[in-house]
Protein backbone atom coordinates (compact mmCIF):
# COMPACT_ATOMS: atom_id res chain seq x y z
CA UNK A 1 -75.29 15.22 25.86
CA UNK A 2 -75.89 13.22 29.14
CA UNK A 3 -75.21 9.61 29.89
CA UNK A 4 -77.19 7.90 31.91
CA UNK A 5 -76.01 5.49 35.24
CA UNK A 6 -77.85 2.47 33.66
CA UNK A 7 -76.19 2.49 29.96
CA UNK A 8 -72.48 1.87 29.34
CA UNK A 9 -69.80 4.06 29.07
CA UNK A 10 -68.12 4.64 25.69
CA UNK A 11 -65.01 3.64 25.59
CA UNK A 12 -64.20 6.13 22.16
CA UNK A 13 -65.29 9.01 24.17
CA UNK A 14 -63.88 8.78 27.71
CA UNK A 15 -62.21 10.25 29.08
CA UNK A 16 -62.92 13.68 26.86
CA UNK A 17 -59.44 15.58 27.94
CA UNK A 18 -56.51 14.07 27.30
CA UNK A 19 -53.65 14.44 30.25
CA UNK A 20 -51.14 12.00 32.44
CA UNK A 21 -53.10 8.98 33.64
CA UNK A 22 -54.12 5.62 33.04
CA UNK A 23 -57.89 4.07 32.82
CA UNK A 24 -58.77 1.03 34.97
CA UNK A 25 -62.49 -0.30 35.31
CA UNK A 26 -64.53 2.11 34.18
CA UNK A 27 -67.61 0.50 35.57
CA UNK A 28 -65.42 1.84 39.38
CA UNK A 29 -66.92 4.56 41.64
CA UNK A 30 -63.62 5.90 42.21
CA UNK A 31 -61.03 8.16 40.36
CA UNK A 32 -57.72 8.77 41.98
CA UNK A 33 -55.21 11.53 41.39
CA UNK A 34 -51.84 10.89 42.46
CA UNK A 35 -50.90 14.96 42.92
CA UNK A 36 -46.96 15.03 41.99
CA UNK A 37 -46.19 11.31 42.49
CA UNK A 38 -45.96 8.89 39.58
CA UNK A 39 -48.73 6.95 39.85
CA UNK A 40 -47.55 3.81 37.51
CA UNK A 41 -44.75 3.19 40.60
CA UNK A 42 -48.14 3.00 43.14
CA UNK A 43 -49.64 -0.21 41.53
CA UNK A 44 -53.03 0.79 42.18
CA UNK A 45 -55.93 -1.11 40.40
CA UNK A 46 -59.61 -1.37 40.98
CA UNK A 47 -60.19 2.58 39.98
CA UNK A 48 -62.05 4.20 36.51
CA UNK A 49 -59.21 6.52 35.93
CA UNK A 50 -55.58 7.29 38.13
CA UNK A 51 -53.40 9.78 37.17
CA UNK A 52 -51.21 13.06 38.21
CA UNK A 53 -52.48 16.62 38.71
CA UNK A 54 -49.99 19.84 39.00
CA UNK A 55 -51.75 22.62 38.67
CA UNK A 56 -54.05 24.32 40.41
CA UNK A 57 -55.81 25.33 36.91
CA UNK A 58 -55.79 23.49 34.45
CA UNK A 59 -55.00 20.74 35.81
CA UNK A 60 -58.14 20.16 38.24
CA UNK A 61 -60.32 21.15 35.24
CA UNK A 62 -59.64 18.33 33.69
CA UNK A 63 -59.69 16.44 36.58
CA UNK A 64 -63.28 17.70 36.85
CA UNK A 65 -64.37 17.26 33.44
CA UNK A 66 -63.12 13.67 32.77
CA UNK A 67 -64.79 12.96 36.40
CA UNK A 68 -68.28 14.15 35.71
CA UNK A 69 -67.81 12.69 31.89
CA UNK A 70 -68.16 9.13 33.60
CA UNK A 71 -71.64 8.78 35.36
CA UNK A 72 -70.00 5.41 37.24
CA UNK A 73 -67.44 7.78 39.28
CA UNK A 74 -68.88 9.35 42.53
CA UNK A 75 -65.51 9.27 44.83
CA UNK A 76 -62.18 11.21 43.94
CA UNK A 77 -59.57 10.01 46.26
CA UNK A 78 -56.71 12.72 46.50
CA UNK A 79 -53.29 11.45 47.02
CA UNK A 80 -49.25 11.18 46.68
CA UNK A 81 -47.06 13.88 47.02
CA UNK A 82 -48.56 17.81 47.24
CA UNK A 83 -47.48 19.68 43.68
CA UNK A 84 -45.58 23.09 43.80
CA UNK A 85 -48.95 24.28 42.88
CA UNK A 86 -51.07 23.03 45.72
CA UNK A 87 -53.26 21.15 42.94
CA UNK A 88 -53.79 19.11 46.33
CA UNK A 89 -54.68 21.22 48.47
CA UNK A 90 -56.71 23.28 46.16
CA UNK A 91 -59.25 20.64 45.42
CA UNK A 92 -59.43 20.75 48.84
CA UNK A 93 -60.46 24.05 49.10
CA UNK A 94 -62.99 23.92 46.54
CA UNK A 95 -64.83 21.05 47.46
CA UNK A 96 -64.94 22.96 51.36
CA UNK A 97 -65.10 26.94 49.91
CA UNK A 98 -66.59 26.63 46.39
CA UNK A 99 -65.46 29.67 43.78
CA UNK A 100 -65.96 32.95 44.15
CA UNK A 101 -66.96 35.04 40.73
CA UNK A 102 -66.16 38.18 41.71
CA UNK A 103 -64.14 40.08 38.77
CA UNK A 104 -65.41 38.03 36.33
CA UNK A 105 -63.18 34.72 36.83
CA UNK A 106 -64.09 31.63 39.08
CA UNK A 107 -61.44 31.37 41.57
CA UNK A 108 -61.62 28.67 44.46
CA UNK A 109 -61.64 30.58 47.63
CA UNK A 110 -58.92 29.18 50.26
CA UNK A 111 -56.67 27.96 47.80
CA UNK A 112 -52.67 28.29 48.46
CA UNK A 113 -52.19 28.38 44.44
CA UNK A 114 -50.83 31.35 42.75
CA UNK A 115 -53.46 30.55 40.16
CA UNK A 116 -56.37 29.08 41.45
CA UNK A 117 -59.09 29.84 38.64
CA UNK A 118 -61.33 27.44 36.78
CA UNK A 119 -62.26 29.31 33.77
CA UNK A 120 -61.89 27.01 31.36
CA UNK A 121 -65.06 25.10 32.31
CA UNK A 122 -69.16 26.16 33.06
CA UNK A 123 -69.84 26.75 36.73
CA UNK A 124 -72.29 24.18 36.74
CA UNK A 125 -70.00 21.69 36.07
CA UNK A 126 -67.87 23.08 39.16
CA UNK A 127 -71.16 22.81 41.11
CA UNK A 128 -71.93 19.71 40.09
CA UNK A 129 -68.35 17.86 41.25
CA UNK A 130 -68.51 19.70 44.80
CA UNK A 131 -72.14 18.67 45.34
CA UNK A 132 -71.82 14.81 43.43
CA UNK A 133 -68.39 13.98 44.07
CA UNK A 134 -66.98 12.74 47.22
CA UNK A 135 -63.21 13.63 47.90
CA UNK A 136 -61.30 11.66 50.01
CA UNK A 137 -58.38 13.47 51.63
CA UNK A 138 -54.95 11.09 51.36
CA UNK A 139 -52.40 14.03 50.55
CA UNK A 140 -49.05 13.13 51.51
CA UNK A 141 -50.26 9.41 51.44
CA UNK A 142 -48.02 7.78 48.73
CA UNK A 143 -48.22 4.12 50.93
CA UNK A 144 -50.21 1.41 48.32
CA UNK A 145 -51.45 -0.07 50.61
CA UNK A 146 -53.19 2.72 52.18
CA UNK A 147 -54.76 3.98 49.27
CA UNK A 148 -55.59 0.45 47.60
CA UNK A 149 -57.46 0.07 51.13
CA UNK A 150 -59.09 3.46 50.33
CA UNK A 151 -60.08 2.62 46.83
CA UNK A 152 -61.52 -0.91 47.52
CA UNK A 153 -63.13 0.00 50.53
CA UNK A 154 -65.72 2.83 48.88
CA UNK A 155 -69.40 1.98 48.56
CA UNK A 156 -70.38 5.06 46.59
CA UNK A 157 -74.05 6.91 45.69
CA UNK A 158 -74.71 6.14 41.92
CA UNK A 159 -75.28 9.43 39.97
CA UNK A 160 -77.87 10.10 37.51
CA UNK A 161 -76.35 11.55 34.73
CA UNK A 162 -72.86 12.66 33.28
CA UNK A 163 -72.92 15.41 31.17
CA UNK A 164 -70.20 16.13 28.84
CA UNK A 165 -68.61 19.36 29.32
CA UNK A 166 -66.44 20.89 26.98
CA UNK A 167 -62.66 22.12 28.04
CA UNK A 168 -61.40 24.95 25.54
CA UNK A 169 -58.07 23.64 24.24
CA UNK A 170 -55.32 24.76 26.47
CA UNK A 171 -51.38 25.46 25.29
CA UNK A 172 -48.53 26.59 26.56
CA UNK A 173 -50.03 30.22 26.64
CA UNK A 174 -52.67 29.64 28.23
CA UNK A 175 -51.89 30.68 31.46
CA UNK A 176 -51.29 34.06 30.25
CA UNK A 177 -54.40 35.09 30.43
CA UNK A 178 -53.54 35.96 34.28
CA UNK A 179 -50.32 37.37 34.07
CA UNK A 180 -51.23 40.34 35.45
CA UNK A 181 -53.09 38.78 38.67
CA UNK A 182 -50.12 36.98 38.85
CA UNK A 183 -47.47 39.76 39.13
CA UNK A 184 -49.97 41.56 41.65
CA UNK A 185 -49.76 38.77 43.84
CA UNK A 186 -46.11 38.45 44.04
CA UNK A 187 -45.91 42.30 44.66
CA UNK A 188 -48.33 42.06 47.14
CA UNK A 189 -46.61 39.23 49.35
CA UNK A 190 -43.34 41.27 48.62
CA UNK A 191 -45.09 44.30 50.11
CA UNK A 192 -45.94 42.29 53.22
């Protein structure tokens, strides 16, 4: 199910993953994630959606899916305070490197994160944020004014379409799944 640009958002259905943030104008080009800084003490306004993002996983799939969900939003501005999971830096990384699928998971190449896959959602809809989504880099930026300026100041390209990707429902165990790439990574950098 697509939306097109022209018809209005539903209200009842975005955003379609639930999470830490706040919704704004929806009718806004811009989303912003706040990384690790609380984004209700920023005072931001004039955005679709503002909110956290921790993980390098999970946590930018949903970024993902809730951005492509609105056809309105064509700018992500990254900002606050880096996570302990590079979330940051990792969106980063995929808008510049993409994924690679070697082994059978989607992994953004270049990312500092212990667990840097996107599995959870299609590969088009990864394809689709890096090549519709602008990201504007304010990591470490947790000044309002800066990234008010930021948000108020983007003229974005109007997309065509949103479709609505599904997220499979993610608990507490989810991150199991890569235990084992996880305990080869910490041997290997305890090796080096």
């Amino acid at each position: 199910m697509s939306i097109t640009a022209t018809e209005s958002i539903d209200m009842n259905g975005w955003p379609l993953t639930d999470g830490d943030y706040v919704i704004g104008d929806p009718d806004s080009p811009v989303a912003v994630v706040t990384l690790a800084s609380d984004y209700k003490k920023l005072g931001l306004h004039n955005y679709a959606i503002c909110g956290t993002c921790f993980t390098e996983n999970f946590g930018i799939q949903k970024v993902i899916v809730n951005i492509l969900s609105n056809p309105k939003i064509s700018c992500l501005i990254v900002c606050g305070k880096e996570s302990s999971h590079f979330a940051g830096q990792s969106i980063l990384a995929l808008v510049e490197n993409g994924v690679s699928t070697l082994g059978g998971y989607k992994k953004i190449i270049g990312s500092n994160g212990v667990i840097p896959y996107l599995d959870e959602i299609p590969l088009a809809a990864i394809n689709r944020f890096i090549r519709e989504i602008e990201v504007i880099d304010l990591i470490g930026t947790t000044d309002q004014e800066i990234i008010q300026e930021a948000i108020d100041s983007y003229r974005g390209k109007e997309r065509s379409e949103a479709p609505k990707y599904l997220m499979s429902e993610i608990d507490e165990n989810s991150w199991r799944k890569y235990e084992q790439i996880i305990q080869q990574n910490v041997m290997s950098k305890m090796k080096k």
